[in-house]
Protein backbone atom coordinates (compact mmCIF):
# COMPACT_ATOMS: atom_id res chain seq x y z
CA UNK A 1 0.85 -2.32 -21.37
CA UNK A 2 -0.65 -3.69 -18.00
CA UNK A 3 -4.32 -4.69 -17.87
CA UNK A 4 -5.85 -3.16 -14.57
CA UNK A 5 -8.73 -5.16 -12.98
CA UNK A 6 -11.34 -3.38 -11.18
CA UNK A 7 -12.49 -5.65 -8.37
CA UNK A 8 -15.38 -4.66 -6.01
CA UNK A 9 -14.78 -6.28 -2.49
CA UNK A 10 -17.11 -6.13 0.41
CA UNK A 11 -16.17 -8.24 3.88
CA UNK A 12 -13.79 -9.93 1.79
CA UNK A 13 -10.06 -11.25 1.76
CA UNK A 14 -8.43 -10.93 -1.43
CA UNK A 15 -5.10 -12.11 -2.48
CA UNK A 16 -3.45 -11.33 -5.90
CA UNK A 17 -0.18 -12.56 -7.37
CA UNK A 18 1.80 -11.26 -10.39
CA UNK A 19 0.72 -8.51 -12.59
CA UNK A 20 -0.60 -5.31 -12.07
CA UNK A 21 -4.29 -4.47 -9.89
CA UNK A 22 -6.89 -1.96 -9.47
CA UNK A 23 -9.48 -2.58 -6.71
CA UNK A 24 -12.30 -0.26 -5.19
CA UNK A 25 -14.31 -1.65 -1.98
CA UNK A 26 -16.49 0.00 0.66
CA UNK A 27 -17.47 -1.01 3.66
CA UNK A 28 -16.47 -1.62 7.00
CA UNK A 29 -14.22 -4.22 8.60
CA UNK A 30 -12.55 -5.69 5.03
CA UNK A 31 -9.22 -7.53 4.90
CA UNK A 32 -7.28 -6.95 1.71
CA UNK A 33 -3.94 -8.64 1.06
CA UNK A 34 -1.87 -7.87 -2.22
CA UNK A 35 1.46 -9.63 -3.64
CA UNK A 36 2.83 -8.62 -6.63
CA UNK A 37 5.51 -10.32 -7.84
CA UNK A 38 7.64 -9.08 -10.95
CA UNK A 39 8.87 -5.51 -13.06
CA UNK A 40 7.18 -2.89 -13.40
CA UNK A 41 3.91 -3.55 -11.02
CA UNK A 42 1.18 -1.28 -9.66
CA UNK A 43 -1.13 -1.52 -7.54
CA UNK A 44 -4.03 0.95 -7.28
CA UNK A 45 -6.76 1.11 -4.50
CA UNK A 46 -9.70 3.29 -3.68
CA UNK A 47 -11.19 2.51 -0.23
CA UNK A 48 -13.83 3.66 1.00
CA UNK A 49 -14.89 2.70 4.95
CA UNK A 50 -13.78 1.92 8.43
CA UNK A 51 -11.83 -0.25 10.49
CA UNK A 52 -10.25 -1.83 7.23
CA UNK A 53 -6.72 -3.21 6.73
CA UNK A 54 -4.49 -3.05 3.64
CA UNK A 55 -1.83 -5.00 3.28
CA UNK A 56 0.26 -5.04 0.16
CA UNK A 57 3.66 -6.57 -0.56
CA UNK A 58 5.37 -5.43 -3.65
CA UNK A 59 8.42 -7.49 -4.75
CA UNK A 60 9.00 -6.11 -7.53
CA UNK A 61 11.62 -3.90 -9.88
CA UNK A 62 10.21 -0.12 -10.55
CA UNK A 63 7.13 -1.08 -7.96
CA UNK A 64 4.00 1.43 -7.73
CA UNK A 65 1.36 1.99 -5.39
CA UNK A 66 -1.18 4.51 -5.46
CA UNK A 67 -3.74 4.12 -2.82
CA UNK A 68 -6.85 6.45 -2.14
CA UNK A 69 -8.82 6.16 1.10
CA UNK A 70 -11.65 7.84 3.61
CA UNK A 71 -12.32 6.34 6.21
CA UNK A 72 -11.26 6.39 10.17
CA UNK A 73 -9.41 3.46 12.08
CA UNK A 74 -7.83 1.79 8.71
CA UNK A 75 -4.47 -0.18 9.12
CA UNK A 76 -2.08 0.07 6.23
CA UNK A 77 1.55 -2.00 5.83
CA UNK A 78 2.73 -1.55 2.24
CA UNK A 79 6.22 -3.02 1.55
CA UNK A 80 7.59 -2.15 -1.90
CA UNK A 81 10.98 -4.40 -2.44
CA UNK A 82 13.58 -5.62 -4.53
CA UNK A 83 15.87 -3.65 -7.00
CA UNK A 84 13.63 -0.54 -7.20
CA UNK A 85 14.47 -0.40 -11.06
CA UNK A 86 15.97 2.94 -12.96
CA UNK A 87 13.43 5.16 -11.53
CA UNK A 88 12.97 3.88 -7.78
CA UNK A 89 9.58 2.70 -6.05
CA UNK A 90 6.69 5.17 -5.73
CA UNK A 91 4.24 5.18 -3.12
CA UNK A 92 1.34 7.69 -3.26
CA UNK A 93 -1.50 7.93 -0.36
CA UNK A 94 -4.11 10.08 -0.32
CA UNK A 95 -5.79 9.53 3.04
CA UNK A 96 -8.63 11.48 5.02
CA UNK A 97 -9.63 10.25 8.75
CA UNK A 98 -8.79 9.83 11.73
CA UNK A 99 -7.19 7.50 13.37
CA UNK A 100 -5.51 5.91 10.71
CA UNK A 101 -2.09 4.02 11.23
CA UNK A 102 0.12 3.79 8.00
CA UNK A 103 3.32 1.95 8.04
CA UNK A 104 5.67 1.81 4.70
CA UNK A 105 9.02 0.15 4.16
CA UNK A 106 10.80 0.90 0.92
CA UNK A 107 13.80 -1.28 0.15
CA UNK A 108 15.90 -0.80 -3.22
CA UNK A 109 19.32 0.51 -4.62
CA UNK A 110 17.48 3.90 -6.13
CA UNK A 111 15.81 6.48 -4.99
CA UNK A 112 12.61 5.86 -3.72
CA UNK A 113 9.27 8.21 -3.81
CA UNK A 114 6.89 8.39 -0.87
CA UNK A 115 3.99 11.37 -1.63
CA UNK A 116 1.25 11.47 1.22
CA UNK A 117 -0.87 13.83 1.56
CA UNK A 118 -3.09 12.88 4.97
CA UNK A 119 -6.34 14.65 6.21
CA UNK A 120 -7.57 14.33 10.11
CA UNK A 121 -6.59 13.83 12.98
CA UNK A 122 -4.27 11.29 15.17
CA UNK A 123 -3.27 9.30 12.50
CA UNK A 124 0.19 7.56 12.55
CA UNK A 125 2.95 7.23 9.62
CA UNK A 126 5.80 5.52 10.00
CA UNK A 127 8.12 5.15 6.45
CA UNK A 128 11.33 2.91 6.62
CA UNK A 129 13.87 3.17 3.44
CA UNK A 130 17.36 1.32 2.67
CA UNK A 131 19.36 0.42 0.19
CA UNK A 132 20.05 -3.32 2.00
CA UNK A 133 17.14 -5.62 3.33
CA UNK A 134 15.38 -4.32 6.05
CA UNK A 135 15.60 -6.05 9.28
CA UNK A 136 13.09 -6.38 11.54
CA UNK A 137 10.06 -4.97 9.45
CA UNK A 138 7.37 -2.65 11.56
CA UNK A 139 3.55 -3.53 11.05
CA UNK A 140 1.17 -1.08 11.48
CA UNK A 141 -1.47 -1.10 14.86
CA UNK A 142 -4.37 -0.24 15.67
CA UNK A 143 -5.09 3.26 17.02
């Protein structure tokens, strides 16, 4: 079974690689980058604050990210890649504020799951799938 780490960040970069991580941070203005690199990875985030950017790069088979946030003006480019595994990627966001911009690209030979549920107002979503490599990948902007 993974082990989750619970990692408190505050005006921090972070950068993981290989395994499974769990991170909480508040605050305002934080940089978080996350690579996971394997099968069967997830990646779960509670953020709390403003003006932060996610950024997290799953290259991995059967690739999960859950990712819980409040907050206004927060970036958020999560790329989940690579076979996708019997049951697909899954992306979950639950996000309320405004001004948000989330962009997702999904790439895999399943099906793949994207579940947001989004609370505010003028925030931007932009979700990219294929079964081939996606060309020319979007990155979310600021609002």
């Amino acid at each position: 079974l993974p082990v989750f780490r619970w990692i408190t960040i505050s005006r921090l970069s972070s950068r993981f690689l290989a395994g499974c991580c769990a991170m909480r941070f508040s605050g305002n203005s934080n940089l978080m980058i996350t690579n996971l690199i394997g099968s069967h990875n997830t990646s779960v985030s509670t953020l709390t604050g403003n003006n932060n950017q996610i950024t997290e790069v799953v290259n991995t088979s059967n690739g999960t990210v859950n990712n819980t946030v409040s907050g206004d003006e927060n970036i958020f480019n999560i790329q989940q890649t690579d076979a996708a595994g019997v049951s697909g990627h899954l992306l979950v966001m639950n996000t309320n504020g405004n001004y948000n911009s989330i962009t997702t690209q999904q790439q895999g030979n399943n099906n793949t799951d994207v579940n947001l549920t989004i609370t505010g107002t003028n925030n931007t979503t932009t979700i990219r799938t294929s079964s081939t490599t996606i060309v020319n990948p979007m990155t979310a902007v600021a609002r």
